[in-house]
Protein backbone atom coordinates (compact mmCIF):
# COMPACT_ATOMS: atom_id res chain seq x y z
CA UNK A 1 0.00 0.00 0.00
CA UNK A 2 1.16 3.47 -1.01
CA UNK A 3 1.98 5.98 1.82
CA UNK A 4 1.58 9.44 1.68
CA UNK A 5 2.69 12.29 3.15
CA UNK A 6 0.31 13.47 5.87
CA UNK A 7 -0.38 17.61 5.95
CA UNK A 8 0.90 19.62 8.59
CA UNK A 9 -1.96 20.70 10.96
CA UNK A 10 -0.21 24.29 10.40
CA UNK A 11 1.40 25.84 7.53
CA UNK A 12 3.44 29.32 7.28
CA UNK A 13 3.00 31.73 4.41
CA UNK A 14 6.83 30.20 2.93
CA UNK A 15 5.43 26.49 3.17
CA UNK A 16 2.02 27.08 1.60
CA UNK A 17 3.32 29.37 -1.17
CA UNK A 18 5.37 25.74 -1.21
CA UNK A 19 2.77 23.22 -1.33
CA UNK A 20 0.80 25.51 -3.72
CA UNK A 21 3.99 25.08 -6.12
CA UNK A 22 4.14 21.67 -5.84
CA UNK A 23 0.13 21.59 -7.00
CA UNK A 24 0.48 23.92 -9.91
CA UNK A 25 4.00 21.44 -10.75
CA UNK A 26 1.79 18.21 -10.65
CA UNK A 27 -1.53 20.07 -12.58
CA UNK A 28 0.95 20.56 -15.54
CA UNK A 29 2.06 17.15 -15.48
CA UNK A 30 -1.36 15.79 -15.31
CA UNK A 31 -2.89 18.33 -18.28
CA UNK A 32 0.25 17.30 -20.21
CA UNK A 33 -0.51 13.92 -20.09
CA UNK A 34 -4.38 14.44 -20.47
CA UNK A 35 -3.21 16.36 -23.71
CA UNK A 36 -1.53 13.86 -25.22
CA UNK A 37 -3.67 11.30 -24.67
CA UNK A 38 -6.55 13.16 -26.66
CA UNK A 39 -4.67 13.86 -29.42
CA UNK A 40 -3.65 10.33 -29.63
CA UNK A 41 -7.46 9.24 -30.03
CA UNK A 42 -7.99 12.19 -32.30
CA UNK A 43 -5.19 11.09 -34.33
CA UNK A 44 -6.06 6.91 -34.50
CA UNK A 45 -7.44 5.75 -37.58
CA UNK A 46 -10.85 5.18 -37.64
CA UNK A 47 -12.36 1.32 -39.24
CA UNK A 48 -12.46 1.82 -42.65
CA UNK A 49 -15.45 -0.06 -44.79
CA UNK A 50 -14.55 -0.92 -48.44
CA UNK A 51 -17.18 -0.92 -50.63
CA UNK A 52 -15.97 -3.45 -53.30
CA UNK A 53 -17.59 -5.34 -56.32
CA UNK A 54 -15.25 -9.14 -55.50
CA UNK A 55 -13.34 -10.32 -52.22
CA UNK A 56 -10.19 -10.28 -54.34
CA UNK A 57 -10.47 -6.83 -55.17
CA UNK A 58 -8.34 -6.69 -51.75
CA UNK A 59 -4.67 -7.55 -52.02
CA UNK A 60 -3.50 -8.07 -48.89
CA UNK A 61 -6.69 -8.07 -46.04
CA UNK A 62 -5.63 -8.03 -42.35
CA UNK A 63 -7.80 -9.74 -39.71
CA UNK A 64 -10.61 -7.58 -38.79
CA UNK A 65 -11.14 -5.97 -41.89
CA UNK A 66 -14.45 -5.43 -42.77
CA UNK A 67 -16.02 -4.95 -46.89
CA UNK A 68 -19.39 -3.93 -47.97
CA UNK A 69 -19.85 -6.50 -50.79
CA UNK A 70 -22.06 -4.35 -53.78
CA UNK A 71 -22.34 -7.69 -56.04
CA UNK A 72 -23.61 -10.05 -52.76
CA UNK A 73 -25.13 -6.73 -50.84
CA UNK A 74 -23.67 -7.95 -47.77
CA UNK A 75 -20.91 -6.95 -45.33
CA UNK A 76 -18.39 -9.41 -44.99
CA UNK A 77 -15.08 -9.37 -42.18
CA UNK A 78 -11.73 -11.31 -42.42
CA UNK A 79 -11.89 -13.00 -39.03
CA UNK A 80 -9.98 -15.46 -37.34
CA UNK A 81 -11.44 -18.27 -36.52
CA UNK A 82 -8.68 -20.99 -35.14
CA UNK A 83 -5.22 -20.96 -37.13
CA UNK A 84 -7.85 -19.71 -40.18
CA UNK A 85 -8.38 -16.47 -41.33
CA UNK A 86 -10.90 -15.99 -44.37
CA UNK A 87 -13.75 -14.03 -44.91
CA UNK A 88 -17.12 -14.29 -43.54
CA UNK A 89 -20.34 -12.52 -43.81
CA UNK A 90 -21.41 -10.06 -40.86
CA UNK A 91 -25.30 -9.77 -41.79
């Protein structure tokens, strides 16, 4: 269990212009990392749906890709299913 620092029950002017420091010091490293994480959601790709006429329209799928099929009118995803991977329709 973490242990932390218990308050003083009294404080002079010099030691809370001190602790308020400290605060600001540990508000900036918390915004900082609150930035970054935002504008690494902001910046992930979202799923992208291909709208193709044939499967092999796709050179290269990855697992977890997922088409809209215009010839079959379905949506179809290259899952996994055991050592496997092909595609299979979603709807």
């Amino acid at each position: 269990m973490a242990r932390y620092p218990a308050l003083p029950q009294r404080l002079n002017d010099q030691e809370l212009l001190s602790m308020y420091k400290q605060i600001q010091r540990w508000g900036s490293v918390l915004i900082n990392e609150l930035d970054s994480r935002d504008l690494n959601e902001q910046n992930r790709p979202s799923t992208n749906i291909l709208s193709i006429v044939t499967i092999t329209s796709i050179g290269r799928p990855k697992k977890g890709d997922i088409t809209y099929s215009a010839s079959s009118g379905k949506f179809r995803g290259y899952v996994s299913l055991g050592a496997e991977t092909s595609w299979q329709d979603l709807n």
